[in-house]
PDB file of N, CA and C in Angstrom:
ATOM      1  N   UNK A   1       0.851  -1.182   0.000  1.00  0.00           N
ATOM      2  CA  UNK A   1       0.000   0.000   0.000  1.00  0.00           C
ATOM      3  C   UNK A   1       0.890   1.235   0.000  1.00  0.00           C
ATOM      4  N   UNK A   2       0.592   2.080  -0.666  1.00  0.00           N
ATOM      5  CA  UNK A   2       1.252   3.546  -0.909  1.00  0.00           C
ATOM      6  C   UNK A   2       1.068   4.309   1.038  1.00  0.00           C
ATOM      7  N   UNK A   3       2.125   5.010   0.609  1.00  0.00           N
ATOM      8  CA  UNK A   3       2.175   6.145   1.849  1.00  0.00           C
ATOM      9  C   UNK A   3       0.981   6.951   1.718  1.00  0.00           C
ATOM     10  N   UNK A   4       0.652   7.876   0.857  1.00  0.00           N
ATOM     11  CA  UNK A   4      -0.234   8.528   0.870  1.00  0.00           C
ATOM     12  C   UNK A   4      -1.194   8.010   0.648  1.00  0.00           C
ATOM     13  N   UNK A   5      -2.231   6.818   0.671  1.00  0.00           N
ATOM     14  CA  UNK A   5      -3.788   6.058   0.223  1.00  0.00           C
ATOM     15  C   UNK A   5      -3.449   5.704   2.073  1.00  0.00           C
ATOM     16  N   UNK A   6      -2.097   5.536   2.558  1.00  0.00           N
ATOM     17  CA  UNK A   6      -2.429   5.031   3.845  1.00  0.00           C
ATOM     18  C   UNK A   6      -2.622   6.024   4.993  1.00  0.00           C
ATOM     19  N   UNK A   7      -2.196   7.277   4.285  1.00  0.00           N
ATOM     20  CA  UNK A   7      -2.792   8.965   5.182  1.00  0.00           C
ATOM     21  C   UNK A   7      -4.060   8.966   5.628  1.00  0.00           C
ATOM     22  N   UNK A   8      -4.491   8.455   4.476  1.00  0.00           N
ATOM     23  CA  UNK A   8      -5.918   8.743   4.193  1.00  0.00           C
ATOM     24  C   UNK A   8      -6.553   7.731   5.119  1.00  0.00           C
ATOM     25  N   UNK A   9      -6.113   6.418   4.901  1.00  0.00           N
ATOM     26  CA  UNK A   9      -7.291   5.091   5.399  1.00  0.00           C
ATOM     27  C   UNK A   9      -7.349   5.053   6.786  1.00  0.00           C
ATOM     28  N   UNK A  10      -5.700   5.149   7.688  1.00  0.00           N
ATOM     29  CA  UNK A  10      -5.928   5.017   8.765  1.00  0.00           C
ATOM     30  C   UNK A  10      -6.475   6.235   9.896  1.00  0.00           C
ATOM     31  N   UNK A  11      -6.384   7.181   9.718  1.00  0.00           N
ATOM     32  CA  UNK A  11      -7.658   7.990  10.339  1.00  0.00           C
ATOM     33  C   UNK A  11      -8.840   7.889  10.209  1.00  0.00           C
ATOM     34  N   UNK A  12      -9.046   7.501   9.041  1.00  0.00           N
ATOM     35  CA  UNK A  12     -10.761   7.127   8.721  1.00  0.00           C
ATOM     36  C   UNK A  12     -11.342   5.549   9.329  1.00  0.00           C
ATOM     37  N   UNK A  13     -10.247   4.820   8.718  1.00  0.00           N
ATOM     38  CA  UNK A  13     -10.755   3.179  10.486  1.00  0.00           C
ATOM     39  C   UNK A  13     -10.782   3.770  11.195  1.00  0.00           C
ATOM     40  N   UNK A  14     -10.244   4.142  12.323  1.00  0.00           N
ATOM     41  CA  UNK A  14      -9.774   4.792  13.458  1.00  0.00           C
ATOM     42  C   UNK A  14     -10.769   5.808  13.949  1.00  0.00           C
ATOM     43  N   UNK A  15     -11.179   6.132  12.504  1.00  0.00           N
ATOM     44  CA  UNK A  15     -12.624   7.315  13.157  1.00  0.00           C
ATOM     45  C   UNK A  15     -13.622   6.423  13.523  1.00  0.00           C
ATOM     46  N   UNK A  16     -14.043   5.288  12.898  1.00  0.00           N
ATOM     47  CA  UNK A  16     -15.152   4.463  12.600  1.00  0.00           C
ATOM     48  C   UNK A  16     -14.757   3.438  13.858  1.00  0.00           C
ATOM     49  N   UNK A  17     -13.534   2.515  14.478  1.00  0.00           N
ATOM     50  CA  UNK A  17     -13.609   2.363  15.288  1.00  0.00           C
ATOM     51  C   UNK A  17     -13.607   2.722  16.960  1.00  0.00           C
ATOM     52  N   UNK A  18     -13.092   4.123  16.825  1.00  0.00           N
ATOM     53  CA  UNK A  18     -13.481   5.041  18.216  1.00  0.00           C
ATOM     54  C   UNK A  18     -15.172   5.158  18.051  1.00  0.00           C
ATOM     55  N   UNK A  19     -16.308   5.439  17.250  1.00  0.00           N
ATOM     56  CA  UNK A  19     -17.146   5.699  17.162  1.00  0.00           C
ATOM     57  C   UNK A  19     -17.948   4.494  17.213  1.00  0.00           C
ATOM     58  N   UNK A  20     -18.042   3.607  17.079  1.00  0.00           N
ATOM     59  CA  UNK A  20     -18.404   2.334  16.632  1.00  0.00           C
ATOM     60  C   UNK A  20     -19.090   2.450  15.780  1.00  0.00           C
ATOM     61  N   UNK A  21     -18.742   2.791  14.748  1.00  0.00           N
ATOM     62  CA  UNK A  21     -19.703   2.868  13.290  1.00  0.00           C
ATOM     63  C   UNK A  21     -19.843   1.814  12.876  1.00  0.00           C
ATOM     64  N   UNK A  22     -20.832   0.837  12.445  1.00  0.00           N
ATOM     65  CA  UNK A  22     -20.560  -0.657  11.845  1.00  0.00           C
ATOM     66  C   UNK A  22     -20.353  -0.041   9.996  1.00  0.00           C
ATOM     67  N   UNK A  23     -19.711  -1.065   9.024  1.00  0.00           N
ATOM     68  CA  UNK A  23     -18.879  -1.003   8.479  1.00  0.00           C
ATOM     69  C   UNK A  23     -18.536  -2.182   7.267  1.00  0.00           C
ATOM     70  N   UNK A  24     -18.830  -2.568   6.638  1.00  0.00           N
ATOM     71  CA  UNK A  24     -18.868  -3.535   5.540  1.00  0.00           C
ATOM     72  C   UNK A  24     -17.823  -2.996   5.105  1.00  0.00           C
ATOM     73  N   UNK A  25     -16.898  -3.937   4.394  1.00  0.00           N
ATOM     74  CA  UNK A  25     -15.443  -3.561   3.677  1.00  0.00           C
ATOM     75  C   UNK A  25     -15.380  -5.032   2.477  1.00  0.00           C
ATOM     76  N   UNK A  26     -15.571  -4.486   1.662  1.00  0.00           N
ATOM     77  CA  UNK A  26     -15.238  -5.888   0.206  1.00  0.00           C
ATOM     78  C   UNK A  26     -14.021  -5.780   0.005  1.00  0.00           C
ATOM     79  N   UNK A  27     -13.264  -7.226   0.144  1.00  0.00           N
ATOM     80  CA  UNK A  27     -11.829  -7.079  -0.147  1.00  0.00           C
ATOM     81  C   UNK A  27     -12.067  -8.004  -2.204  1.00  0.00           C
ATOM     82  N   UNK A  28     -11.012  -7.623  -2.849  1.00  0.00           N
ATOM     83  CA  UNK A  28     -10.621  -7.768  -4.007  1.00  0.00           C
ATOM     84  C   UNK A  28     -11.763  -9.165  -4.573  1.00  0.00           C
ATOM     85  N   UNK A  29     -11.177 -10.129  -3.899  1.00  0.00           N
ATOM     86  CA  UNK A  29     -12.038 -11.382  -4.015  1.00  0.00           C
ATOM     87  C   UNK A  29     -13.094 -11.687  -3.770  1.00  0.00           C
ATOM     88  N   UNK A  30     -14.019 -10.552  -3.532  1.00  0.00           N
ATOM     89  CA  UNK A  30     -15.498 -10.636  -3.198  1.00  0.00           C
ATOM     90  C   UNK A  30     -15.869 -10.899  -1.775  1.00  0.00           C
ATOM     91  N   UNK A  31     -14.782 -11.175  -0.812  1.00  0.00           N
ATOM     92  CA  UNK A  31     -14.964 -11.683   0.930  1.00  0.00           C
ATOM     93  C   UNK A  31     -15.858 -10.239   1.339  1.00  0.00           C
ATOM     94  N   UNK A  32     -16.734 -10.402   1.729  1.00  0.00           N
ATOM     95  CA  UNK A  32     -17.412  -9.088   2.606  1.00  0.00           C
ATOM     96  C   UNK A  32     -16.378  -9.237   4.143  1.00  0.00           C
ATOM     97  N   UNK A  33     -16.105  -8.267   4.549  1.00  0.00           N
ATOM     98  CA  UNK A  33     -16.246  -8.179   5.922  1.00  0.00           C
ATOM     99  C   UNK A  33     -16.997  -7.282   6.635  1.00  0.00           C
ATOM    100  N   UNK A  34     -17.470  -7.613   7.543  1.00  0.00           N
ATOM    101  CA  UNK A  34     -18.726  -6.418   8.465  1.00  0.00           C
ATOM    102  C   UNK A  34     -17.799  -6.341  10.051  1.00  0.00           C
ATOM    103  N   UNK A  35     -18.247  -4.942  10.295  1.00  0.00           N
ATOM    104  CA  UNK A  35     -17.934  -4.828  11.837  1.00  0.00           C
ATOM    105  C   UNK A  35     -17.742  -3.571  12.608  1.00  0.00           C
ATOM    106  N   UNK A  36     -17.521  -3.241  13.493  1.00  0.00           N
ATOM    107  CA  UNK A  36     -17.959  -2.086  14.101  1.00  0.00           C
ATOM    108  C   UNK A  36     -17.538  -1.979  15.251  1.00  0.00           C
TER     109      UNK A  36
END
């Protein structure tokens, strides 16, 4: 993963898990993950 796409991503998890936002994430291969 690039430096700068990873500026971006890990404050935004990080927002969503301090908050408990629930959260669906599709990785490449179609795997859903959910969580919150």
């Amino acid at each position: 993963m690039s430096t700068k796409g990873q500026l971006l991503q890990d404050p935004f998890l990080n927002t969503l898990r301090r908050e408990h936002i629930p959260v669906s994430i599709y990785l490449v291969n179609g795997i859903k993950l959910q969580g919150q």
